[in-house]
Protein backbone atom coordinates (compact mmCIF):
# COMPACT_ATOMS: atom_id res chain seq x y z
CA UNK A 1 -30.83 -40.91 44.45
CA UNK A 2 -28.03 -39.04 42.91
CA UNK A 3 -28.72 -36.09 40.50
CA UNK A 4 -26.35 -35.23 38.06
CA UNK A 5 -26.63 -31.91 36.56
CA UNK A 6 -24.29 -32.12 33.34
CA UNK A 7 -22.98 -28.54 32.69
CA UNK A 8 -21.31 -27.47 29.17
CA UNK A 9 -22.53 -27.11 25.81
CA UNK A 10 -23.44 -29.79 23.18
CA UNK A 11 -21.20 -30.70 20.41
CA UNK A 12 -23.82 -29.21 18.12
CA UNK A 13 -24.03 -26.00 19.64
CA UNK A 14 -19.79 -25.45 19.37
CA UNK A 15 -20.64 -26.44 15.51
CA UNK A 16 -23.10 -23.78 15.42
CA UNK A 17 -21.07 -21.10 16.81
CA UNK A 18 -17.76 -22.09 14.27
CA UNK A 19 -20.34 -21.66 11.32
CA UNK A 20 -21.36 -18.65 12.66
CA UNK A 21 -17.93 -17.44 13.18
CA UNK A 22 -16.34 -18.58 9.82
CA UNK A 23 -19.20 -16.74 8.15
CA UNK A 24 -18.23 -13.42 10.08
CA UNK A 25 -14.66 -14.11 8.75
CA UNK A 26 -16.15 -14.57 5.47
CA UNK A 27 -17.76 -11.19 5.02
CA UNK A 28 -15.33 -8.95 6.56
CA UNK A 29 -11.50 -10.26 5.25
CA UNK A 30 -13.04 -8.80 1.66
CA UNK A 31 -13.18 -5.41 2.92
CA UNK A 32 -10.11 -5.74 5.18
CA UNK A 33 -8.31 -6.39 2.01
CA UNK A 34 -10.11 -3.39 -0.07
CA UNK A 35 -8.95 -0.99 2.91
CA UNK A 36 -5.18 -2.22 3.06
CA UNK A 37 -5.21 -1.65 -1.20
CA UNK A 38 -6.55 1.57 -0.78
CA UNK A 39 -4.19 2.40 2.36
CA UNK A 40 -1.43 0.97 -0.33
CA UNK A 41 -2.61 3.65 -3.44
CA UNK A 42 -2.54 6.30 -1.27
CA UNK A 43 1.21 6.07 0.12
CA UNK A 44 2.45 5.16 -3.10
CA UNK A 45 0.65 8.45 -4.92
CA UNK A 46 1.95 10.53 -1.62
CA UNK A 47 5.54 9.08 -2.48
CA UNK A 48 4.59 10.06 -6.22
CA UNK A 49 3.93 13.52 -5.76
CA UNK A 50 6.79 14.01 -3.25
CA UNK A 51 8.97 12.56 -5.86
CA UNK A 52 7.12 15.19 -8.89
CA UNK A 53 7.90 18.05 -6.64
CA UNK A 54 11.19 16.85 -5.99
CA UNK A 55 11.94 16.77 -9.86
CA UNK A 56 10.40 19.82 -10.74
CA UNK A 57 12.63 21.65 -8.16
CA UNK A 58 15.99 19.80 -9.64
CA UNK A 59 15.00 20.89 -12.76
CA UNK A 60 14.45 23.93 -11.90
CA UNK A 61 18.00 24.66 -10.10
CA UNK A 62 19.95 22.75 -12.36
CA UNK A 63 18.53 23.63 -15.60
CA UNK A 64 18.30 20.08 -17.12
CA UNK A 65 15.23 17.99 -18.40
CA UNK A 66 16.33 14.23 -17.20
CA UNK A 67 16.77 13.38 -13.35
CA UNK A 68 18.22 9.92 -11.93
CA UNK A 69 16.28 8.68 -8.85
CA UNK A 70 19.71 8.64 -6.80
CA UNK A 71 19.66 12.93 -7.62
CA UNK A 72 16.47 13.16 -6.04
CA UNK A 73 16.53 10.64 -2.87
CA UNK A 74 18.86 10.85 0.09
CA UNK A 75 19.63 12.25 3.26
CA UNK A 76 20.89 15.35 1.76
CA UNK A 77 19.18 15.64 -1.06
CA UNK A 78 15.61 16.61 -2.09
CA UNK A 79 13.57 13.72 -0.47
CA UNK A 80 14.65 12.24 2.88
CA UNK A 81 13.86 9.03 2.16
CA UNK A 82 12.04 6.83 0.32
CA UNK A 83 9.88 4.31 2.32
CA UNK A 84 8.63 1.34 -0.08
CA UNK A 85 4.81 0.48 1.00
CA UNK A 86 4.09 -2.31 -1.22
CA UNK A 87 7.08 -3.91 -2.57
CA UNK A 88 6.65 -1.07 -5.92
CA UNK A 89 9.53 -0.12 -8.29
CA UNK A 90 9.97 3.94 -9.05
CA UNK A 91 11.60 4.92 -12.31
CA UNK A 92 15.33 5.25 -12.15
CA UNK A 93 14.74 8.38 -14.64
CA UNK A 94 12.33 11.34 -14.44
CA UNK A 95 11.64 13.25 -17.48
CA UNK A 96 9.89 16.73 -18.30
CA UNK A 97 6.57 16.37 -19.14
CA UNK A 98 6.68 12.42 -18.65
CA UNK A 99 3.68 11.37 -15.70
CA UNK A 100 5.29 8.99 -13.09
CA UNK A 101 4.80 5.59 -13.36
CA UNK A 102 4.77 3.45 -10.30
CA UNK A 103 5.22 -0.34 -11.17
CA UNK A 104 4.35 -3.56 -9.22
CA UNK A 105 1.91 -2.27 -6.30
CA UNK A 106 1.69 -5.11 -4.32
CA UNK A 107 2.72 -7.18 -7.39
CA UNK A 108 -0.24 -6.56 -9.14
CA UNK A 109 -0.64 -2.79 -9.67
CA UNK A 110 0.47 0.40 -11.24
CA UNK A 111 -0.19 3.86 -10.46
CA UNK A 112 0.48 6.94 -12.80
CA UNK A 113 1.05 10.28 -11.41
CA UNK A 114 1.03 13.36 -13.46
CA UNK A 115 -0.03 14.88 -16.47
């Protein structure tokens, strides 16, 4: 007599584990995606306040009250560079006493800065 031992695991059990896995997924891509937004907010007010500082110090030297964006950014000017994080769109004009307003954070938010 021949005995066959059958090894692997039963089409049920697979199922079982794939539920169990997509519900994993489930719970944590929410949080994943609160983390990245948050991650986003936070470069975008750091390139905010780089920028603020960067104004106030133009304005400062040179006396005036309006500042274009290409015054401010460039290899030889007051900020380095400007790294976009989230696809956002920076005023092309900075103006005393005006807060910052950062447009189209991830294509869905803005961020104010100042004031």
């Amino acid at each position: 007599m021949k005995s066959s031992s059958r090894k692997g695991f039963t089409l049920v059990e697979i199922m079982i584990v794939v539920v169990i896995i997509g519900l994993l997924a489930a719970l944590a891509i929410p949080g994943f995606q609160k983390i990245r937004s948050a991650t986003q907010d936070k470069a975008v007010m750091s390139n905010a306040r780089q920028l603020a500082a960067a104004t106030d110090q133009y304005m400062m030297e040179y006396g005036r009250s309006t500042v274009s964006l290409g015054s401010l950014v460039g290899t030889t000017n007051y900020v380095k560079s400007l790294d976009l994080v989230a696809n956002e769109v920076y005023p092309a004009t900075y103006v005393v006493g005006v807060p910052i307003t950062v447009l189209g954070v991830a294509g869905a938010r803005t961020i104010t800065y100042g004031l």
